[in-house]
Protein backbone atom coordinates (compact mmCIF):
# COMPACT_ATOMS: atom_id res chain seq x y z
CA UNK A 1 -62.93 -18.47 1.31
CA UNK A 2 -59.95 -16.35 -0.04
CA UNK A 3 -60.04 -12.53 1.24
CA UNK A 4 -57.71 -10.22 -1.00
CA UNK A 5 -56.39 -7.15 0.26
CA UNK A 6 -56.36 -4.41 -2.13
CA UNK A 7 -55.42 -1.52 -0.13
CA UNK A 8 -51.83 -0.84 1.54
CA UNK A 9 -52.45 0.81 4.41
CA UNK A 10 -55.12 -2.59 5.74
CA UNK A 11 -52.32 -4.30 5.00
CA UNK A 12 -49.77 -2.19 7.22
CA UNK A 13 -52.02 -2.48 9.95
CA UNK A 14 -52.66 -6.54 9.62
CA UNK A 15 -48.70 -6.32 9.73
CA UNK A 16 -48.30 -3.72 12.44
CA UNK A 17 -50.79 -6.60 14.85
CA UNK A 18 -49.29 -9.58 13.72
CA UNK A 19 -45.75 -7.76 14.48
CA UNK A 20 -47.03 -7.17 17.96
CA UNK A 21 -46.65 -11.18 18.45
CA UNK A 22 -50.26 -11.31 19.53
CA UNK A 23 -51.27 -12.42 16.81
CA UNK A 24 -50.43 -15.29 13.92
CA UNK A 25 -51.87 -14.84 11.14
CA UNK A 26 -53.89 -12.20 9.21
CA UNK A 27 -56.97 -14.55 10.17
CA UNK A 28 -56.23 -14.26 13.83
CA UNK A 29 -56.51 -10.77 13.52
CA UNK A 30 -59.29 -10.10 11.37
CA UNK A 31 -61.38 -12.58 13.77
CA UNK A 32 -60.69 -10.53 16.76
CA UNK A 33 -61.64 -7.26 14.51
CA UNK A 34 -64.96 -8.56 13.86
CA UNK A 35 -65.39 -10.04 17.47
CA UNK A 36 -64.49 -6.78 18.85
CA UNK A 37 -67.00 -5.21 16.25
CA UNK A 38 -70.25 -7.16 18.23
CA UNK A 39 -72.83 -4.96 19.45
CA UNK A 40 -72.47 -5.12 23.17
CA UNK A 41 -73.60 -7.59 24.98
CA UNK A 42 -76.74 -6.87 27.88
CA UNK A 43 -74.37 -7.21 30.69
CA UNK A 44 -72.91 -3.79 31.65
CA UNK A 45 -69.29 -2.44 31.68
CA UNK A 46 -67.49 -0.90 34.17
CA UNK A 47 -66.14 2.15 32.66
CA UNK A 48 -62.74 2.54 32.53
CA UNK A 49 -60.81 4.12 35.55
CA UNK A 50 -57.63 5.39 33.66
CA UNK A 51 -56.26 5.56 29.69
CA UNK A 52 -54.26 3.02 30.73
CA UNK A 53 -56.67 0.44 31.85
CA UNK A 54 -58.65 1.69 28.65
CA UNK A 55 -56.31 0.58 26.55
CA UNK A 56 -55.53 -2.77 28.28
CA UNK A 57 -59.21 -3.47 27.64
CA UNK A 58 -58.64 -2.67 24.10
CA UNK A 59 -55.89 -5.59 23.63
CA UNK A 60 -53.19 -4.67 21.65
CA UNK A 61 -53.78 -0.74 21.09
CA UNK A 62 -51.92 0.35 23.88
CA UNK A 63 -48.75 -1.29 23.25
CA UNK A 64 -45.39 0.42 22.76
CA UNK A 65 -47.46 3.94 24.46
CA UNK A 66 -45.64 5.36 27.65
CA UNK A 67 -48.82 6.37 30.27
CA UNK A 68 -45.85 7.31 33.29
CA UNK A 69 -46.17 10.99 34.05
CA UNK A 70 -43.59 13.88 33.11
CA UNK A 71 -42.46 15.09 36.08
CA UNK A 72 -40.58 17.53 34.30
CA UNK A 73 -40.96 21.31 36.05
CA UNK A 74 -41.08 23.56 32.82
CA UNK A 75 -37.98 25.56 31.87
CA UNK A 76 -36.47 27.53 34.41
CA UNK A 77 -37.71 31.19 34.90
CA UNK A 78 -35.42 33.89 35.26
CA UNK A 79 -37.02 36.53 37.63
């Protein structure tokens, strides 16, 4: 079977994965598209407990994002 790719921006984003290193090849991540596509199975999920563990879950989307907290104070006020 030969898939073409007509549209730039699919492409960019088969790059963008395959860039990450978790994936090979185009195929690699088009299977894991469509797996991740499957209506749920009957088991149940525990939801998520942070944005972080969210995106762990979600295998790939999370990379490169910063979750530590800004402990910056605001500006300074002048009373």
């Amino acid at each position: 079977m030969t898939i073409e790719i007509h549209q730039p921006e699919l492409e960019a984003i088969i790059r963008q994965r395959m860039d990450s290193g978790r994936f090979e090849s185009p195929v690699d991540v088009i299977a894991e598209a469509l797996r991740l596509s499957e209506p749920e199975s009957t088991s149940p999920h525990e939801p998520a407990k942070s944005l972080k563990e969210a995106f762990a879950r979600a295998r790939g989307l999370g990379e490169g994002v910063d979750f530590s907290r800004n402990r910056s104070t605001g500006r300074p006020v002048d009373l």
